[in-house]
C-alpha atoms as a PDB file:
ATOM      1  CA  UNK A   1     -29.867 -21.788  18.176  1.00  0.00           C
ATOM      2  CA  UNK A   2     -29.357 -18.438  19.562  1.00  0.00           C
ATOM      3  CA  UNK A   3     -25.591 -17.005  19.338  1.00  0.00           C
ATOM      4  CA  UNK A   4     -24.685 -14.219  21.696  1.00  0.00           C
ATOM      5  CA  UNK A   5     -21.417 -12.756  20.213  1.00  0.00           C
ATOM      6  CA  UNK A   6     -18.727 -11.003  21.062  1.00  0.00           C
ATOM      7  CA  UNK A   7     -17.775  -9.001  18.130  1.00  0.00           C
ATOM      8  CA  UNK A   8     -14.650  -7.028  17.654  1.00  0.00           C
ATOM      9  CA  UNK A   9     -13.772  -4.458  15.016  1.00  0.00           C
ATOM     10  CA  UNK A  10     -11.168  -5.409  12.216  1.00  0.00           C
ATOM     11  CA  UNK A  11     -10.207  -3.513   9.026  1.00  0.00           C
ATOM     12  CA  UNK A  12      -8.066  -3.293   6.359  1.00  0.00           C
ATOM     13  CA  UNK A  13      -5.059  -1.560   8.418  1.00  0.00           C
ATOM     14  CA  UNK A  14      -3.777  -4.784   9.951  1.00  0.00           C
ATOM     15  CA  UNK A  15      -2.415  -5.391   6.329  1.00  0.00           C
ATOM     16  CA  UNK A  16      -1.225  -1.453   5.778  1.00  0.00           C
ATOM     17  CA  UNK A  17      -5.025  -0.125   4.242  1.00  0.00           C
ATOM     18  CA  UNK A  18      -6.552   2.991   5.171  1.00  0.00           C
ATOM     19  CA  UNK A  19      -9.841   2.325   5.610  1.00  0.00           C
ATOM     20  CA  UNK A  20     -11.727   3.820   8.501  1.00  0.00           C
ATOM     21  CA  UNK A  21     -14.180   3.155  10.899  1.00  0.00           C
ATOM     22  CA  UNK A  22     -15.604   1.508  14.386  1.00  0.00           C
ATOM     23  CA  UNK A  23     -18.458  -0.253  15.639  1.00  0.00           C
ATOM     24  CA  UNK A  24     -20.957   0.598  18.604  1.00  0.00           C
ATOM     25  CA  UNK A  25     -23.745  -0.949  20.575  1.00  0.00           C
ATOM     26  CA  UNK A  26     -26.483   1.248  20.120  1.00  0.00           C
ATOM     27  CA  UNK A  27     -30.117   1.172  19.660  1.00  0.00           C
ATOM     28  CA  UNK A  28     -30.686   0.962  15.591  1.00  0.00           C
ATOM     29  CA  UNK A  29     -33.949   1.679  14.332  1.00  0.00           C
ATOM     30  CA  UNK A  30     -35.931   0.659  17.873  1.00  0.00           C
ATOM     31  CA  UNK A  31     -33.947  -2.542  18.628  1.00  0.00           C
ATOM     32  CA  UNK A  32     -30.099  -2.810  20.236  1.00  0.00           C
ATOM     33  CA  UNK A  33     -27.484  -3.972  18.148  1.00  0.00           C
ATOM     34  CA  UNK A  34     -24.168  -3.692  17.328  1.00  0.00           C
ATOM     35  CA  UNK A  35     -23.213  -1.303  14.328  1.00  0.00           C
ATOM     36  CA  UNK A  36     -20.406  -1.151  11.867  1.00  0.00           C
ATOM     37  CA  UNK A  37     -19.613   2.012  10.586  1.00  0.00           C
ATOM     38  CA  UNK A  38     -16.941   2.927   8.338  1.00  0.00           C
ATOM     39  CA  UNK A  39     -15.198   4.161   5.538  1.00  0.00           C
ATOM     40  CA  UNK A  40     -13.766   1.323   3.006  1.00  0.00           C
ATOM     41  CA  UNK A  41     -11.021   3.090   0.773  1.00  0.00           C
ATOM     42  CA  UNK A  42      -8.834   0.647  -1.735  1.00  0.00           C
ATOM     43  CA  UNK A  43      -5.636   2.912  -1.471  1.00  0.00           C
ATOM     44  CA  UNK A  44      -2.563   0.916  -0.217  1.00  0.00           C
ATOM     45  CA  UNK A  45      -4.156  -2.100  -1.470  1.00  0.00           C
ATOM     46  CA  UNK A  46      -7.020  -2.252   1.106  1.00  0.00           C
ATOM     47  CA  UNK A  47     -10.702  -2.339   1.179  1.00  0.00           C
ATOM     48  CA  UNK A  48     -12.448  -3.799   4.493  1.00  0.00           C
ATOM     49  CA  UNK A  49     -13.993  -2.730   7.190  1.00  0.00           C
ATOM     50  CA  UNK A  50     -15.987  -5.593   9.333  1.00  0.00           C
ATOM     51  CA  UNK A  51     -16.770  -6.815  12.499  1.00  0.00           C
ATOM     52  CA  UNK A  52     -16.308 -10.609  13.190  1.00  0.00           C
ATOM     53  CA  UNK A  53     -16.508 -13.145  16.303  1.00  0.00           C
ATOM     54  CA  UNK A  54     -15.570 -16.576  17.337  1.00  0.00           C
ATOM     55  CA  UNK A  55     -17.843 -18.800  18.170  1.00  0.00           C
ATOM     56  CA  UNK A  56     -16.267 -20.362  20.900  1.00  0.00           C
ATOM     57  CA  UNK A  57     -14.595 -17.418  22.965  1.00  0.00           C
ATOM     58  CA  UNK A  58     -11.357 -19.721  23.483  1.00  0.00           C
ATOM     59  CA  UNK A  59     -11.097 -19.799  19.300  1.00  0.00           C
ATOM     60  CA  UNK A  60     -11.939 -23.846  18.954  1.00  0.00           C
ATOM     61  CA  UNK A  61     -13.802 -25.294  16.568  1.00  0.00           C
ATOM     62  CA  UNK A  62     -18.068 -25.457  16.972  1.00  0.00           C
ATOM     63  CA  UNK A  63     -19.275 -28.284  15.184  1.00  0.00           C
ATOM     64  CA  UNK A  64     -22.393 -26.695  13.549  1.00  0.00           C
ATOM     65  CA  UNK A  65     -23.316 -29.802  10.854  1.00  0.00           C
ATOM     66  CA  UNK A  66     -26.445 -30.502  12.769  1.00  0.00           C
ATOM     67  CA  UNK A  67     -27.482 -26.715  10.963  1.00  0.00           C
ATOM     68  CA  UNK A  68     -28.649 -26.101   8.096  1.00  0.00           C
ATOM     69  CA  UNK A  69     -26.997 -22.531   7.988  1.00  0.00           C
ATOM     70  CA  UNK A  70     -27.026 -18.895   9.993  1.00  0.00           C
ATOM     71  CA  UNK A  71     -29.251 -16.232  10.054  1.00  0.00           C
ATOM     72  CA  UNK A  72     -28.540 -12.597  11.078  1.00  0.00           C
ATOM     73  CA  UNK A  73     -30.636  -9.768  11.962  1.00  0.00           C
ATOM     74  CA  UNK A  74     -29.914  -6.577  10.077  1.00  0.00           C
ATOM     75  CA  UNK A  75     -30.542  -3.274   8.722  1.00  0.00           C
ATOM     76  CA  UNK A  76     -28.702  -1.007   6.920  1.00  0.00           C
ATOM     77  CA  UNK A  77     -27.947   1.580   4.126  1.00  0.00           C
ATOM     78  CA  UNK A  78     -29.215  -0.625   1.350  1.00  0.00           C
ATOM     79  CA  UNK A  79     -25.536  -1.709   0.784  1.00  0.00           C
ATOM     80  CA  UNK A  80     -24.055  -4.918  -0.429  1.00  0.00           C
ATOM     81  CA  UNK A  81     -21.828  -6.679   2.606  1.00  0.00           C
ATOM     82  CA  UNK A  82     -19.967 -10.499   2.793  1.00  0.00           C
ATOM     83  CA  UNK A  83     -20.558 -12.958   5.284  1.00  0.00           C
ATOM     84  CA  UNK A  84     -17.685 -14.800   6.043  1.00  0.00           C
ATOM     85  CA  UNK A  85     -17.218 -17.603   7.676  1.00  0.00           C
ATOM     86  CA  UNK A  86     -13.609 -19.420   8.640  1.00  0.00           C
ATOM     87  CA  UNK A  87     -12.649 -22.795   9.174  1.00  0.00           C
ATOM     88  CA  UNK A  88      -9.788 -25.187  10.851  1.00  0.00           C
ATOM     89  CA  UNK A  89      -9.779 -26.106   6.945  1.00  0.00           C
ATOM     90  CA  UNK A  90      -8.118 -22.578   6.299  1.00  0.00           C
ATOM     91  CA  UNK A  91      -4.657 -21.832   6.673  1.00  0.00           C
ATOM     92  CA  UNK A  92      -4.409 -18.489   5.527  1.00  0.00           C
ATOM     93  CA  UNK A  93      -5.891 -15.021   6.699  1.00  0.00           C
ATOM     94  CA  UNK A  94      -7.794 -14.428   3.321  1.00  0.00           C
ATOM     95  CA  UNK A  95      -8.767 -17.579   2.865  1.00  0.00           C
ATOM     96  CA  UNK A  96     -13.010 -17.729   3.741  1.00  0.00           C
ATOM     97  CA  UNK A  97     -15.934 -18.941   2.653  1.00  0.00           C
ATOM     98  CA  UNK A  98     -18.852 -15.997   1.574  1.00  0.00           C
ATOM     99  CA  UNK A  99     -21.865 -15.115   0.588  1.00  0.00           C
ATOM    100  CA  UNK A 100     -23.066 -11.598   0.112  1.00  0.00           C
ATOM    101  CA  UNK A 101     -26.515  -9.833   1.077  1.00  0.00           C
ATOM    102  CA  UNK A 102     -27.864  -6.265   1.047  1.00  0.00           C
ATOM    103  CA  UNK A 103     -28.692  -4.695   4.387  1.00  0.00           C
ATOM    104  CA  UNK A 104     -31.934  -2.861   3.552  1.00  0.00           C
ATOM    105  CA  UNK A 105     -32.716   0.404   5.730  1.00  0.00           C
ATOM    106  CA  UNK A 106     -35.551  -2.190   7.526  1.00  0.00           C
ATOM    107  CA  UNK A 107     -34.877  -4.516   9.716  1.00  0.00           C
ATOM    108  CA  UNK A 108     -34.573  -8.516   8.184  1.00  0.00           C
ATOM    109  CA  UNK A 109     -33.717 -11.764   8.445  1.00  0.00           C
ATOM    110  CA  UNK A 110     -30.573 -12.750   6.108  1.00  0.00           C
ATOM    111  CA  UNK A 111     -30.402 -16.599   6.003  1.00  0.00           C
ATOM    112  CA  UNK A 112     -27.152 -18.048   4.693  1.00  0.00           C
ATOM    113  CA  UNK A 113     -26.917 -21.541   3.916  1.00  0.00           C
ATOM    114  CA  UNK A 114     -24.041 -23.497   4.880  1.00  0.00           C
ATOM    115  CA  UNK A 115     -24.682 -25.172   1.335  1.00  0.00           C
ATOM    116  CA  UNK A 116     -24.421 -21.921  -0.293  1.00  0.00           C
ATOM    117  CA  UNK A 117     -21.404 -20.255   0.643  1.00  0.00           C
ATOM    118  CA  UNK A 118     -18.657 -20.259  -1.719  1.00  0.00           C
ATOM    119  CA  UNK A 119     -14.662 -21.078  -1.189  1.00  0.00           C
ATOM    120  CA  UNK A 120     -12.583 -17.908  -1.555  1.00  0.00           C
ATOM    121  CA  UNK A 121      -8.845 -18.420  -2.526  1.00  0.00           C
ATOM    122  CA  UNK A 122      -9.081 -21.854  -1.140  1.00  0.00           C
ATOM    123  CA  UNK A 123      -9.748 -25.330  -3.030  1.00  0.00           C
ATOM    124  CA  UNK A 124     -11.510 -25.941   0.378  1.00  0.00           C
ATOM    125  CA  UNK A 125     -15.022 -27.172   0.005  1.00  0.00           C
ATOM    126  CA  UNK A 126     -16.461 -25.816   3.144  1.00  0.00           C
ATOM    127  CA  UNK A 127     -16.996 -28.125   6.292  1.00  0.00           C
ATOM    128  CA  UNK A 128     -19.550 -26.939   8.795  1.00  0.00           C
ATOM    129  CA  UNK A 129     -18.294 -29.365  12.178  1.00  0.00           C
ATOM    130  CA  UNK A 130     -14.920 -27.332  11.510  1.00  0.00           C
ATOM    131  CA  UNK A 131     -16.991 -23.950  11.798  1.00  0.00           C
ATOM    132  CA  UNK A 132     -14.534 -21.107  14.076  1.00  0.00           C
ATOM    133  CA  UNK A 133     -15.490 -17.515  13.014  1.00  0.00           C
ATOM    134  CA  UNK A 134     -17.841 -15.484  11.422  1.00  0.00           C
ATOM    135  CA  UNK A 135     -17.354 -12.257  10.419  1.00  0.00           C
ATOM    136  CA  UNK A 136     -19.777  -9.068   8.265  1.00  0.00           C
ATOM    137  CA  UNK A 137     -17.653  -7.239   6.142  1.00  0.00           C
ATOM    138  CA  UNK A 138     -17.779  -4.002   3.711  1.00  0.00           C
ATOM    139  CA  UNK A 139     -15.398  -4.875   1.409  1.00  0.00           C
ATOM    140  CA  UNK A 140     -13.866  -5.143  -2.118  1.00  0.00           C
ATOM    141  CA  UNK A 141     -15.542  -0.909  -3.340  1.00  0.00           C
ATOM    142  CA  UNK A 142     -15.284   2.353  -1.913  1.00  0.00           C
ATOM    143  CA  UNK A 143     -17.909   3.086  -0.045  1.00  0.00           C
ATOM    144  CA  UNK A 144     -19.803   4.473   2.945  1.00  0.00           C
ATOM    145  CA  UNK A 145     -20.615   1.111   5.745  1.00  0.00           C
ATOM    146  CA  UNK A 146     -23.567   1.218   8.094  1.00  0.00           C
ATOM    147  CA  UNK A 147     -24.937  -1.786   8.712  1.00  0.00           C
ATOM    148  CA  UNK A 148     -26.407  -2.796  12.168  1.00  0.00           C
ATOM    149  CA  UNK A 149     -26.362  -6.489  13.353  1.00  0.00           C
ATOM    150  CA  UNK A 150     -29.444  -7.405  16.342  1.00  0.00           C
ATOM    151  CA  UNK A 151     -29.464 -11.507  16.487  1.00  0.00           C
ATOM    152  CA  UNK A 152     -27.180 -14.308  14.719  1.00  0.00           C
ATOM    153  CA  UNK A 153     -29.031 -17.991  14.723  1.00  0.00           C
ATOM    154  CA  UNK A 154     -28.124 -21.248  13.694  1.00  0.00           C
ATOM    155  CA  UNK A 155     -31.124 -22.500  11.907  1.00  0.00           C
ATOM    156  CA  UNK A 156     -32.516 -26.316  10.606  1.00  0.00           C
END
């Protein structure tokens, strides 16, 4: 199932980081995306940079357990980035459940299995019908971000 979303930029500076950087639509290596760019610095006790969307524009819950997980469309700078993905289970802002995946400089398909993702300061084992947001992050090393996002899929 095709998602069409509405991403928004997010970093680190919510909390007091300095990390830096934006996203664009653009056309990425022949095919229209949107693009995170950025700096990801761990001074002030930061280290993100993503872009992220709900999957219901009102915020509610989309009951994806009739997937088997998502798939994105993405190239990059050969980096390492998190998926993560946030639940009604989670009560807390860095509470998620992850997975992590390398944006090669070609464009491919990342599948993430719901059964795969892993709880992150939670005792939450993740819930798929309770599925809210999903979000790409550079995060956790300084680094340079680039990492350009064309299609996001539920898959069986």
């Amino acid at each position: 199932m095709d998602l069409y979303p509405e991403w928004e930029y997010v970093a680190d500076r919510v909390m007091g980081g300095v990390s830096s950087g934006d996203m664009w639509s653009e056309v990425y290596s022949g095919r229209e995306a949107t693009v995170l760019r950025g700096d990801v610095s761990l001074k002030n006790n930061g280290g993100f940079v993503q872009i992220a969307f709900d999957l219901r524009l009102n915020g509610k819950v989309f009951d994806a357990h009739e997937w088997e997980g998502i798939e994105l469309d993405v190239c990059g700078n050969g980096e390492r980035y998190d998926i993560r993905l946030r639940t009604d289970q989670l009560t807390r802002p860095w509470q998620s459940f992850r997975a992590e995946f390398i944006a090669l400089p070609v464009w491919h398909t990342v599948q993430v299995p719901f059964s795969g993702v892993v709880s992150h300061k939670t005792d939450r084992v993740f819930d798929s019908a309770q599925l809210r947001r999903v979000g790409i992050l550079a995060i956790g090393r300084e680094f340079h971000a680039e990492i350009a996002v064309a299609g996001v899929r539920l898959y069986r």
